[in-house]
N, C-alpha and C. Protein backbone atom coordinates (compact mmCIF):
# COMPACT_ATOMS: atom_id res chain seq x y z
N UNK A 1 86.99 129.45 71.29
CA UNK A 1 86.88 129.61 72.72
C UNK A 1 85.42 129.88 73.05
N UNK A 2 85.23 129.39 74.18
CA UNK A 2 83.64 129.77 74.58
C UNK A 2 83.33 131.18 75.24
N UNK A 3 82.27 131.36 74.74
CA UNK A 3 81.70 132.76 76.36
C UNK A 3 82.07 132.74 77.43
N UNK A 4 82.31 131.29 77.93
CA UNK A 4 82.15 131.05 79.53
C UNK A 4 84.31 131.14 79.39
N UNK A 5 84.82 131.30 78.74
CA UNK A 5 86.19 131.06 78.87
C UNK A 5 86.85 132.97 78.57
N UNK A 6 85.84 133.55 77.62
CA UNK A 6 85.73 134.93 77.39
C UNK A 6 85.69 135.57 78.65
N UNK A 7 84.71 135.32 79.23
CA UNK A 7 84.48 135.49 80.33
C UNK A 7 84.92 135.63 81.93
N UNK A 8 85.79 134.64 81.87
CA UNK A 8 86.90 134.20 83.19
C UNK A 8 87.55 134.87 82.58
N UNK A 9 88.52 135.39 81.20
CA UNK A 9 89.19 135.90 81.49
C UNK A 9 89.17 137.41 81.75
N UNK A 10 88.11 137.52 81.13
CA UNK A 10 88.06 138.88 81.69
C UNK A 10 87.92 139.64 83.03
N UNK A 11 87.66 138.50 83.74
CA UNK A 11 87.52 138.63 85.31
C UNK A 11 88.90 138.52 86.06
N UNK A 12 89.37 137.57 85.17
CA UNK A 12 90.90 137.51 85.20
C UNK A 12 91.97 139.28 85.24
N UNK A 13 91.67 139.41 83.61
CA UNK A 13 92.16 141.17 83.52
C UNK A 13 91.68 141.87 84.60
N UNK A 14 91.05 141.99 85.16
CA UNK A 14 90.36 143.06 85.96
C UNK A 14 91.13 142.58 86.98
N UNK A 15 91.26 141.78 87.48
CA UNK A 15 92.15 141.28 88.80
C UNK A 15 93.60 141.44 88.58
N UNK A 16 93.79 141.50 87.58
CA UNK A 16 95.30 141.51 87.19
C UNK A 16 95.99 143.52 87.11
N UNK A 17 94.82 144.27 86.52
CA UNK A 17 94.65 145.82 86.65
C UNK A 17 94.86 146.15 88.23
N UNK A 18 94.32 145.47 88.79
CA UNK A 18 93.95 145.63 90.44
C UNK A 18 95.16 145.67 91.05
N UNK A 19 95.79 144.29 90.75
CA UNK A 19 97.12 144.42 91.31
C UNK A 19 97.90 145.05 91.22
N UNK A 20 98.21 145.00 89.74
CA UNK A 20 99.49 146.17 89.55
C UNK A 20 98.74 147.39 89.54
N UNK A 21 98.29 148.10 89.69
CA UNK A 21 97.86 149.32 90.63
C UNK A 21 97.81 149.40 92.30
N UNK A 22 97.78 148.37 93.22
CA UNK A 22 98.27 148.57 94.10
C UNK A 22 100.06 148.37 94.38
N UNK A 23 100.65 147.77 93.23
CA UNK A 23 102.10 147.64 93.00
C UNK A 23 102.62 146.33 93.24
N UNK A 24 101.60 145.07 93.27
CA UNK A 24 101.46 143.87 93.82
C UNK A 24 102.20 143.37 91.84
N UNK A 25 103.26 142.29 92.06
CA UNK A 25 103.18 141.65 90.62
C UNK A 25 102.32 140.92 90.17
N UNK A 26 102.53 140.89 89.15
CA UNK A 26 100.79 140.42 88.37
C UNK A 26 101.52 138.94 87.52
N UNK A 27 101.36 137.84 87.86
CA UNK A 27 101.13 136.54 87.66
C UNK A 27 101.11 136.49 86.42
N UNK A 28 102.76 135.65 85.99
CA UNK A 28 103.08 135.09 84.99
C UNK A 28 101.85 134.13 83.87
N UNK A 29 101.69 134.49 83.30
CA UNK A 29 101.28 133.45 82.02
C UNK A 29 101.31 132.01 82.05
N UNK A 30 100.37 131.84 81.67
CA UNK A 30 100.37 129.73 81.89
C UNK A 30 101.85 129.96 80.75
N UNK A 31 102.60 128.57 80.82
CA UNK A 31 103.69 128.27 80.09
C UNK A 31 103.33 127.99 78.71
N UNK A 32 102.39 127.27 78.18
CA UNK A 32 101.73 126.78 77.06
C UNK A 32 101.28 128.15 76.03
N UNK A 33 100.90 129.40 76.98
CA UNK A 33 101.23 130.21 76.16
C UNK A 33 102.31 131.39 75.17
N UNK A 34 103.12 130.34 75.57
CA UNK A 34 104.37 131.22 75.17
C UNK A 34 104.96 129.99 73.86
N UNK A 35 104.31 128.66 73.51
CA UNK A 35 104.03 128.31 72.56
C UNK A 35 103.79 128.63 71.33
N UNK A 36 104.32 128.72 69.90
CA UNK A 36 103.63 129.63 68.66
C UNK A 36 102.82 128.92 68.57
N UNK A 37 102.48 127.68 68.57
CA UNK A 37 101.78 127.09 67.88
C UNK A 37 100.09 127.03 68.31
N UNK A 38 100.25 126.86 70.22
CA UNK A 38 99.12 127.59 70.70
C UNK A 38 98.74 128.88 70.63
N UNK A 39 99.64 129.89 70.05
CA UNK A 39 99.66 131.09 70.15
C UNK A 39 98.38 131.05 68.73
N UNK A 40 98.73 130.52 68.14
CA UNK A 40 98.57 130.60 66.60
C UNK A 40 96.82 129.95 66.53
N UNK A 41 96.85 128.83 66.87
CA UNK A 41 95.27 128.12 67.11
C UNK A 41 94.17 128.93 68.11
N UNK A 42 95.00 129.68 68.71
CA UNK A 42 94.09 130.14 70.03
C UNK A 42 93.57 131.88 69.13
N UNK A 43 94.59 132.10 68.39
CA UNK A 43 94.13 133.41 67.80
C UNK A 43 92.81 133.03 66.59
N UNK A 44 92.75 131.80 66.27
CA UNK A 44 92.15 131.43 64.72
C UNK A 44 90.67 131.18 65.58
N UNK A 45 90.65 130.83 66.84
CA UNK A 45 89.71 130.38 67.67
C UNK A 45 89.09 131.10 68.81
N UNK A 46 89.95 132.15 69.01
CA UNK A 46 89.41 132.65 70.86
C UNK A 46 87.93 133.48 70.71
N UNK A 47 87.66 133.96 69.62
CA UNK A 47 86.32 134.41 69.92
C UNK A 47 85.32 133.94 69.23
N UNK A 48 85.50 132.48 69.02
CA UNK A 48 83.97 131.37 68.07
C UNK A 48 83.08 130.96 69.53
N UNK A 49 82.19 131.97 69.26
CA UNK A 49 81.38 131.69 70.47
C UNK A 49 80.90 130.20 70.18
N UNK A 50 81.44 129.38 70.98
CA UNK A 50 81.24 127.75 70.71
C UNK A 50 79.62 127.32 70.86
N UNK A 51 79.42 128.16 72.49
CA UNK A 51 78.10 127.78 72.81
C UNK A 51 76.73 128.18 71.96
N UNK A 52 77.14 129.32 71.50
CA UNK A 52 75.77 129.74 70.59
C UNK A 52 75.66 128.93 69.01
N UNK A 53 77.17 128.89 69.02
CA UNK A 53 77.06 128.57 67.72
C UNK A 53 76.56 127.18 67.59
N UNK A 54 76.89 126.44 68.98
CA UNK A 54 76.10 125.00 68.77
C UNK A 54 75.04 124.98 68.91
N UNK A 55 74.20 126.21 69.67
CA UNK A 55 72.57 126.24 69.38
C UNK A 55 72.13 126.61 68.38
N UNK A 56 73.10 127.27 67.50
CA UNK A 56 72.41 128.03 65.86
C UNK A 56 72.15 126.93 65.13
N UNK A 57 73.63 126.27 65.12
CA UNK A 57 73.43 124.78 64.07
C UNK A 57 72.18 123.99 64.67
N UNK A 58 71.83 123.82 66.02
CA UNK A 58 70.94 122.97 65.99
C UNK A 58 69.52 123.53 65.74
N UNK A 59 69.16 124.98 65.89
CA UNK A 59 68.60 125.50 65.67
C UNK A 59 67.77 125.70 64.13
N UNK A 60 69.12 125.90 63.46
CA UNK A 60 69.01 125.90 61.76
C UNK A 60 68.58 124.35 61.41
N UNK A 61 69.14 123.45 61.59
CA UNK A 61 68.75 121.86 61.72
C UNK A 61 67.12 121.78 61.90
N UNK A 62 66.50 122.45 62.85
CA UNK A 62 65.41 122.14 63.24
C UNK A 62 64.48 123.37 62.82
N UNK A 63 65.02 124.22 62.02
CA UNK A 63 63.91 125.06 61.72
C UNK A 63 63.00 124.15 60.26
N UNK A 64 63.40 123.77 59.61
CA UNK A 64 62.71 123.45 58.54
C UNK A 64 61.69 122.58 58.78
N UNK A 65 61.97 121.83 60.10
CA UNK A 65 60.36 120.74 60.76
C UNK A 65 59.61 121.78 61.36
N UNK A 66 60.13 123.16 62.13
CA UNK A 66 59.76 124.19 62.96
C UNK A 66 58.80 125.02 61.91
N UNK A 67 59.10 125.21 60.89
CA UNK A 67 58.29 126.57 60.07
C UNK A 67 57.18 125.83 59.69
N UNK A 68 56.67 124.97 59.45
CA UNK A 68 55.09 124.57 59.21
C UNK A 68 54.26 125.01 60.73
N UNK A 69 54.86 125.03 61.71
CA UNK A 69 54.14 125.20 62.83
C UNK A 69 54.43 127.05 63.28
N UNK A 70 55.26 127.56 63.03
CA UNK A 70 55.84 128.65 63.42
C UNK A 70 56.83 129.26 62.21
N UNK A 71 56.30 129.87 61.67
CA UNK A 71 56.37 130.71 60.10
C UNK A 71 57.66 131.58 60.31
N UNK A 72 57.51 132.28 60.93
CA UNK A 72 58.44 133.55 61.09
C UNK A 72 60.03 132.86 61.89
N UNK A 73 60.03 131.70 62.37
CA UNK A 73 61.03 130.92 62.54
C UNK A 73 61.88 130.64 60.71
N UNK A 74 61.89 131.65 60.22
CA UNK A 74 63.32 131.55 59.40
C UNK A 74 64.72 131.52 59.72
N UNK A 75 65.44 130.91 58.92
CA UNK A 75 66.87 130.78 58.95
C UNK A 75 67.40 132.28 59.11
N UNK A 76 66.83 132.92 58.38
CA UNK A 76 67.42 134.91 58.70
C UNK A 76 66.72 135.44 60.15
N UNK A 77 66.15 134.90 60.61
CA UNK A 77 65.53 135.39 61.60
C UNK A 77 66.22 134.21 63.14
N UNK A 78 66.21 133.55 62.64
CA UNK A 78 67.23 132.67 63.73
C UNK A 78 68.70 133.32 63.73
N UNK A 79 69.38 133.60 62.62
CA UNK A 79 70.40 134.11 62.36
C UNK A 79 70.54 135.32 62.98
N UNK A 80 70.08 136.28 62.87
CA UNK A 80 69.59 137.72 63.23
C UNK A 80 69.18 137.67 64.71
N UNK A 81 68.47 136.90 65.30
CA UNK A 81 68.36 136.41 66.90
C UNK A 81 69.46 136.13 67.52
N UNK A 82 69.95 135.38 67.39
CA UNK A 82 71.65 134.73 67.71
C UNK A 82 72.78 136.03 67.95
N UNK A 83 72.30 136.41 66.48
CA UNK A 83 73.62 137.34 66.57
C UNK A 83 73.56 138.86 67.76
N UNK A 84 72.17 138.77 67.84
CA UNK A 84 71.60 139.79 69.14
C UNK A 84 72.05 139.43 70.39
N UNK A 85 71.57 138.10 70.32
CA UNK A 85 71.62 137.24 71.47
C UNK A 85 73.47 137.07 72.29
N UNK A 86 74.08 137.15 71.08
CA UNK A 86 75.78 136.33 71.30
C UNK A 86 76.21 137.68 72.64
N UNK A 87 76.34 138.94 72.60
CA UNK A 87 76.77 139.96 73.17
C UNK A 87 75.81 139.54 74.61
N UNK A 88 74.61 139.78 74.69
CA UNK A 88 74.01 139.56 76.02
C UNK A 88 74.40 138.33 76.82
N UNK A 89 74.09 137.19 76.35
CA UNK A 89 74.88 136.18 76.77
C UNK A 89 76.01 136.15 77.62
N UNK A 90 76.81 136.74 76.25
CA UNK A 90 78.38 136.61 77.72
C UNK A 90 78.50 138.08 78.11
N UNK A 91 77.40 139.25 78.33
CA UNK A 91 77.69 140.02 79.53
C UNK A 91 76.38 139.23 80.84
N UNK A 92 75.61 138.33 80.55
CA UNK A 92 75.04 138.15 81.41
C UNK A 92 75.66 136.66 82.13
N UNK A 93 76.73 136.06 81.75
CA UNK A 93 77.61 135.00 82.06
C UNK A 93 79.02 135.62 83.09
N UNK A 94 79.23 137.00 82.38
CA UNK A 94 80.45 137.42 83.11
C UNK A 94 79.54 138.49 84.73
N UNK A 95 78.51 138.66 84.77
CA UNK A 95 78.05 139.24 85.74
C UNK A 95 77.39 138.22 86.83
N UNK A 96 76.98 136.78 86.10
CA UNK A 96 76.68 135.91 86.73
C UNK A 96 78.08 135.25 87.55
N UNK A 97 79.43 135.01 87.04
CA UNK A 97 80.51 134.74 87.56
C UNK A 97 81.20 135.96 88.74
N UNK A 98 80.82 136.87 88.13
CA UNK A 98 81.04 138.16 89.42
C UNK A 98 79.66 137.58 90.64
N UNK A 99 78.56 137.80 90.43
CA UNK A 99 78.17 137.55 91.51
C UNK A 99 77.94 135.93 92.16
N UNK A 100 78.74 134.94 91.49
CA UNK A 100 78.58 134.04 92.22
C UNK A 100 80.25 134.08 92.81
N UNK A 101 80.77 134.84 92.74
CA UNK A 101 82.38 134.89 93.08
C UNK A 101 82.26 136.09 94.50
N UNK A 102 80.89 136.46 94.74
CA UNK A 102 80.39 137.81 95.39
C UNK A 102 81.03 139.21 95.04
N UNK A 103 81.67 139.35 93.86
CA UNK A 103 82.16 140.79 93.29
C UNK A 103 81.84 141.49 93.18
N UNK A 104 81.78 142.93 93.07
CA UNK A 104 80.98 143.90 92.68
C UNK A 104 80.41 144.10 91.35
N UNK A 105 79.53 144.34 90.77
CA UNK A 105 79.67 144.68 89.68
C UNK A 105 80.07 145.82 88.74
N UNK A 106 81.36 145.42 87.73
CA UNK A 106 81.67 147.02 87.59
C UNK A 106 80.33 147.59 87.31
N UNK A 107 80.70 149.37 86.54
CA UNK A 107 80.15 150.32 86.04
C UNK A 107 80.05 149.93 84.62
N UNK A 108 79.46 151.02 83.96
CA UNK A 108 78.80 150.36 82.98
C UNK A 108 79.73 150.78 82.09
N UNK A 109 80.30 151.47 81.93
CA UNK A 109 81.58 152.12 81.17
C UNK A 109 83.01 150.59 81.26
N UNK A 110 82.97 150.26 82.44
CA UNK A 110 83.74 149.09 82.76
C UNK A 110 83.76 147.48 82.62
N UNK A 111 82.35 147.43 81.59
CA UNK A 111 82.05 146.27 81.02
C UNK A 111 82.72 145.61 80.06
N UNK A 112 82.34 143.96 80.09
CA UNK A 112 83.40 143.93 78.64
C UNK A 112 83.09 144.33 77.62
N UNK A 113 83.24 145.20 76.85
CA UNK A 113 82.38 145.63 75.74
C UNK A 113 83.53 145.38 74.57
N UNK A 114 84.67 145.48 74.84
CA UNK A 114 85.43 144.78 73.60
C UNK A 114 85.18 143.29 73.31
N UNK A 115 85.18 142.38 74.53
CA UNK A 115 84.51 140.98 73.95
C UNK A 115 82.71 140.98 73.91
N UNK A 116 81.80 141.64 74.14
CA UNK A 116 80.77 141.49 73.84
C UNK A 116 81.20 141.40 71.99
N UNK A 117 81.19 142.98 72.14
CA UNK A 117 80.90 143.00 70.19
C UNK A 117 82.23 141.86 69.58
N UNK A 118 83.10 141.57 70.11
CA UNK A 118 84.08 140.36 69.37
C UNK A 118 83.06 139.35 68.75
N UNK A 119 82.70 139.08 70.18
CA UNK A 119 81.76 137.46 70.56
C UNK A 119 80.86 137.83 69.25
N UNK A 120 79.92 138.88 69.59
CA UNK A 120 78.90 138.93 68.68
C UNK A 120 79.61 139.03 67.14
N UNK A 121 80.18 139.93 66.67
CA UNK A 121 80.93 140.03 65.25
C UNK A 121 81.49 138.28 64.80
N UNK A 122 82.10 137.65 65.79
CA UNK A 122 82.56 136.44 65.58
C UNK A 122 81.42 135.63 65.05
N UNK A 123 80.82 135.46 65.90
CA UNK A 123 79.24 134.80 65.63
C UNK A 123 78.63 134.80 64.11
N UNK A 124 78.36 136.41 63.86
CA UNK A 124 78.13 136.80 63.08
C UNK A 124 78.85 135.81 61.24
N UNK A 125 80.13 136.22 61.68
CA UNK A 125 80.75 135.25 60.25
C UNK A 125 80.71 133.84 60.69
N UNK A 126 80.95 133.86 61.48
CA UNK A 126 81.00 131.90 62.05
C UNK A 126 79.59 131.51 61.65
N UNK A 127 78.67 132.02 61.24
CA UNK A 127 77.80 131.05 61.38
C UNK A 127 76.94 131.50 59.56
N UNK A 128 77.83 132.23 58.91
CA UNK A 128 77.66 132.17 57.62
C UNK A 128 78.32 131.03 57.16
N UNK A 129 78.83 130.53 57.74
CA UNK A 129 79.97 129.14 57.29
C UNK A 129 79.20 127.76 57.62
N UNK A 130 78.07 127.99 58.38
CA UNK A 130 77.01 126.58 58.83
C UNK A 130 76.26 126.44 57.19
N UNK A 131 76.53 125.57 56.74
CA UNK A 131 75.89 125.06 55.84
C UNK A 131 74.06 125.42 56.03
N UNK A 132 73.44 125.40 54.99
CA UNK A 132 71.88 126.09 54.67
C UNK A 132 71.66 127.19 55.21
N UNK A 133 72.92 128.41 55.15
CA UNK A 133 72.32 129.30 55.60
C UNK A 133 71.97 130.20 54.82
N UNK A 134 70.44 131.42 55.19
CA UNK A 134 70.09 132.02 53.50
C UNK A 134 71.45 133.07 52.77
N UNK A 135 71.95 133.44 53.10
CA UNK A 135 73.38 134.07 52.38
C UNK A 135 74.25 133.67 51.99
N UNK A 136 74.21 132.43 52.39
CA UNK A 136 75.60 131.21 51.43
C UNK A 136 74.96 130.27 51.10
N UNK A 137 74.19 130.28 50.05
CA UNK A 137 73.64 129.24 49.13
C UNK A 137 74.41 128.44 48.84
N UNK A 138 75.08 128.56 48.34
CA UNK A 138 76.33 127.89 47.24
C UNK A 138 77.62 127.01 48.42
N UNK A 139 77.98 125.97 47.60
CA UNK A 139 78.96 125.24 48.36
C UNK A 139 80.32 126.43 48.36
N UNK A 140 80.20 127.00 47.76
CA UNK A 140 81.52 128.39 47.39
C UNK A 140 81.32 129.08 48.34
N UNK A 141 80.05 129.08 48.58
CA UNK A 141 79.78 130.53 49.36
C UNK A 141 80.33 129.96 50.67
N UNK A 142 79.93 129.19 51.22
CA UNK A 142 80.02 128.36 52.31
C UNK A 142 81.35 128.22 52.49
N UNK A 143 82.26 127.73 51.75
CA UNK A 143 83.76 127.63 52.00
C UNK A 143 84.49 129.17 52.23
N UNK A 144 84.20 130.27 51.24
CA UNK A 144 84.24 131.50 51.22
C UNK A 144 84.26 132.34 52.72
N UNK A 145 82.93 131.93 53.35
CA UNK A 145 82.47 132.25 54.80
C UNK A 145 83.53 131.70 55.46
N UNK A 146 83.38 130.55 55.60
CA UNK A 146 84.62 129.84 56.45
C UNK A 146 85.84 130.34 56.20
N UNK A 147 86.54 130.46 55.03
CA UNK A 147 87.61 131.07 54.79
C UNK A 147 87.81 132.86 55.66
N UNK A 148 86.37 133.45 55.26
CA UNK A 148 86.36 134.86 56.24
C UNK A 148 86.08 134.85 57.86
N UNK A 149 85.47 133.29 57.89
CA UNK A 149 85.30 133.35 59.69
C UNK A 149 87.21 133.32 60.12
N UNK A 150 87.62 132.50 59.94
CA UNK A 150 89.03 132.39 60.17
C UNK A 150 90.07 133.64 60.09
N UNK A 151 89.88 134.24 58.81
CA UNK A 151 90.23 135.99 58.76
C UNK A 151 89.76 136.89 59.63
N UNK A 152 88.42 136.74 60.05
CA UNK A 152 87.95 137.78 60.94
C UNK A 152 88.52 137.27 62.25
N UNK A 153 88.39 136.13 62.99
CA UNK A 153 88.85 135.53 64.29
C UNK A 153 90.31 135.94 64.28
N UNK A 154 91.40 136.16 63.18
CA UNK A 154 92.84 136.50 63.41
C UNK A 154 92.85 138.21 63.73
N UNK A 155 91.81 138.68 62.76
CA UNK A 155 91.79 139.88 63.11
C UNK A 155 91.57 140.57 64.46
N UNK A 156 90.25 140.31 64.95
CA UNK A 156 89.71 140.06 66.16
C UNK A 156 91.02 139.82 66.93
N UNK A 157 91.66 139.17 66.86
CA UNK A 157 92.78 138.49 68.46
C UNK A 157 93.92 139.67 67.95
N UNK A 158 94.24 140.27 66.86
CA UNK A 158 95.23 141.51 66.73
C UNK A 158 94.63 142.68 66.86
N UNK A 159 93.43 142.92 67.35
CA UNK A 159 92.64 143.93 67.76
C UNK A 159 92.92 143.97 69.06
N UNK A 160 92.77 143.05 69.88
CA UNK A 160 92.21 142.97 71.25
C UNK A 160 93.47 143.71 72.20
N UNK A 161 94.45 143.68 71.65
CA UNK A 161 95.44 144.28 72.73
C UNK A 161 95.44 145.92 72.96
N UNK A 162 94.95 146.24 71.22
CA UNK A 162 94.50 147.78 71.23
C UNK A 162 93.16 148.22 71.94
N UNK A 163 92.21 147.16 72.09
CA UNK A 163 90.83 147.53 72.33
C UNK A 163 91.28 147.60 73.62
N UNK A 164 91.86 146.72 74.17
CA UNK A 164 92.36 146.31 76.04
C UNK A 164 93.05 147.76 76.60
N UNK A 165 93.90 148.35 75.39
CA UNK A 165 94.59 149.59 75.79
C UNK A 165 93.99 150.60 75.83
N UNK A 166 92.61 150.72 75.15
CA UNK A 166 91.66 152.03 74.96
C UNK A 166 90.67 151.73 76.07
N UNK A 167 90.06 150.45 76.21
CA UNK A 167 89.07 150.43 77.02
C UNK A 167 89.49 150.18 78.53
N UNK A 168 88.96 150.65 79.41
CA UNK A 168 89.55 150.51 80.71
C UNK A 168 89.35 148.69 81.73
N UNK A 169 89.47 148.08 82.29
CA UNK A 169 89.74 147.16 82.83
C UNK A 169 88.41 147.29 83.60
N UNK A 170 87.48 145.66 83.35
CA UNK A 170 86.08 145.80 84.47
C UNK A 170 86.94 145.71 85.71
N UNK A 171 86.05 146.42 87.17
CA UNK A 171 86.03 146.39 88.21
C UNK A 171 86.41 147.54 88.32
């Protein structure tokens, strides 16, 4: 799933908190999710930040023409950027959708901060699984990663209902 889909929904939850606190019913579920099978792909997938991760790969792609001109452009240092980068991103995507929707912006306590660090943690293994990266040398290692990006993304989506119950709802 992308940032920008992280994102709506979380704007989504917050509207959905809203209602049923004024006692208004809160809007059935698309039908497709009551599917196992989407249930099942969407958990292996909902927090692979798509968008960063397609700038890492292209990123990593192009560092090795990049470091004769710009040194400190390493693969650990692109890596290590990204993974900084993944959390700001989609709180600065979900505040950009609040104010082009004219919303308030929550408080700072009321942010998404369970999908920031998802997004970012996701990132994080997802992109040990991009081939030439410096911590998975090895074609093993590489399958290994991938094998743990997929473990961590199931984990991540059986987290989120507890994180949703501890952390309070933006807006």
């Amino acid at each position: 799933m992308s940032l920008n889909s992280l994102t709506t929904e979380e704007i989504l939850r917050g509207e959905r908190a809203k209602r049923a606190a004024r006692g208004r019913s809160i809007t059935a579920a698309p039908a497709d999710e009551s599917n196992p099978v989407t249930n099942a792909i969407s958990a292996l997938v909902k927090y692979i930040p798509t968008e960063v991760i397609t700038l890492y790969v292209a990123a990593v792609s192009a560092s090795v023409a990049v470091q004769a001109s710009v040194p400190v452009l390493q693969v650990i240092n692109i890596y290590v950027g990204f993974a900084i980068v993944t959390p700001v991103l989609l709180l600065l995507l979900y505040l950009s959708k609040l104010a082009a929707e004219k919303k308030p912006w929550p408080r700072v306590k009321n942010l998404p901060w369970w999908k920031m660090l998802a997004a970012g943690i996701a990132f994080a293994v997802w992109a040990l699984a991009v081939p030439g990266h410096p911590y998975t040398t090895t074609e093993a290692g590489t399958i290994l990663a991938g094998f743990g990006a997929v473990l961590v993304s199931f984990v991540l989506s059986v987290l989120e209902p507890i994180a949703q119950r501890i952390l309070p709802p933006p807006g």
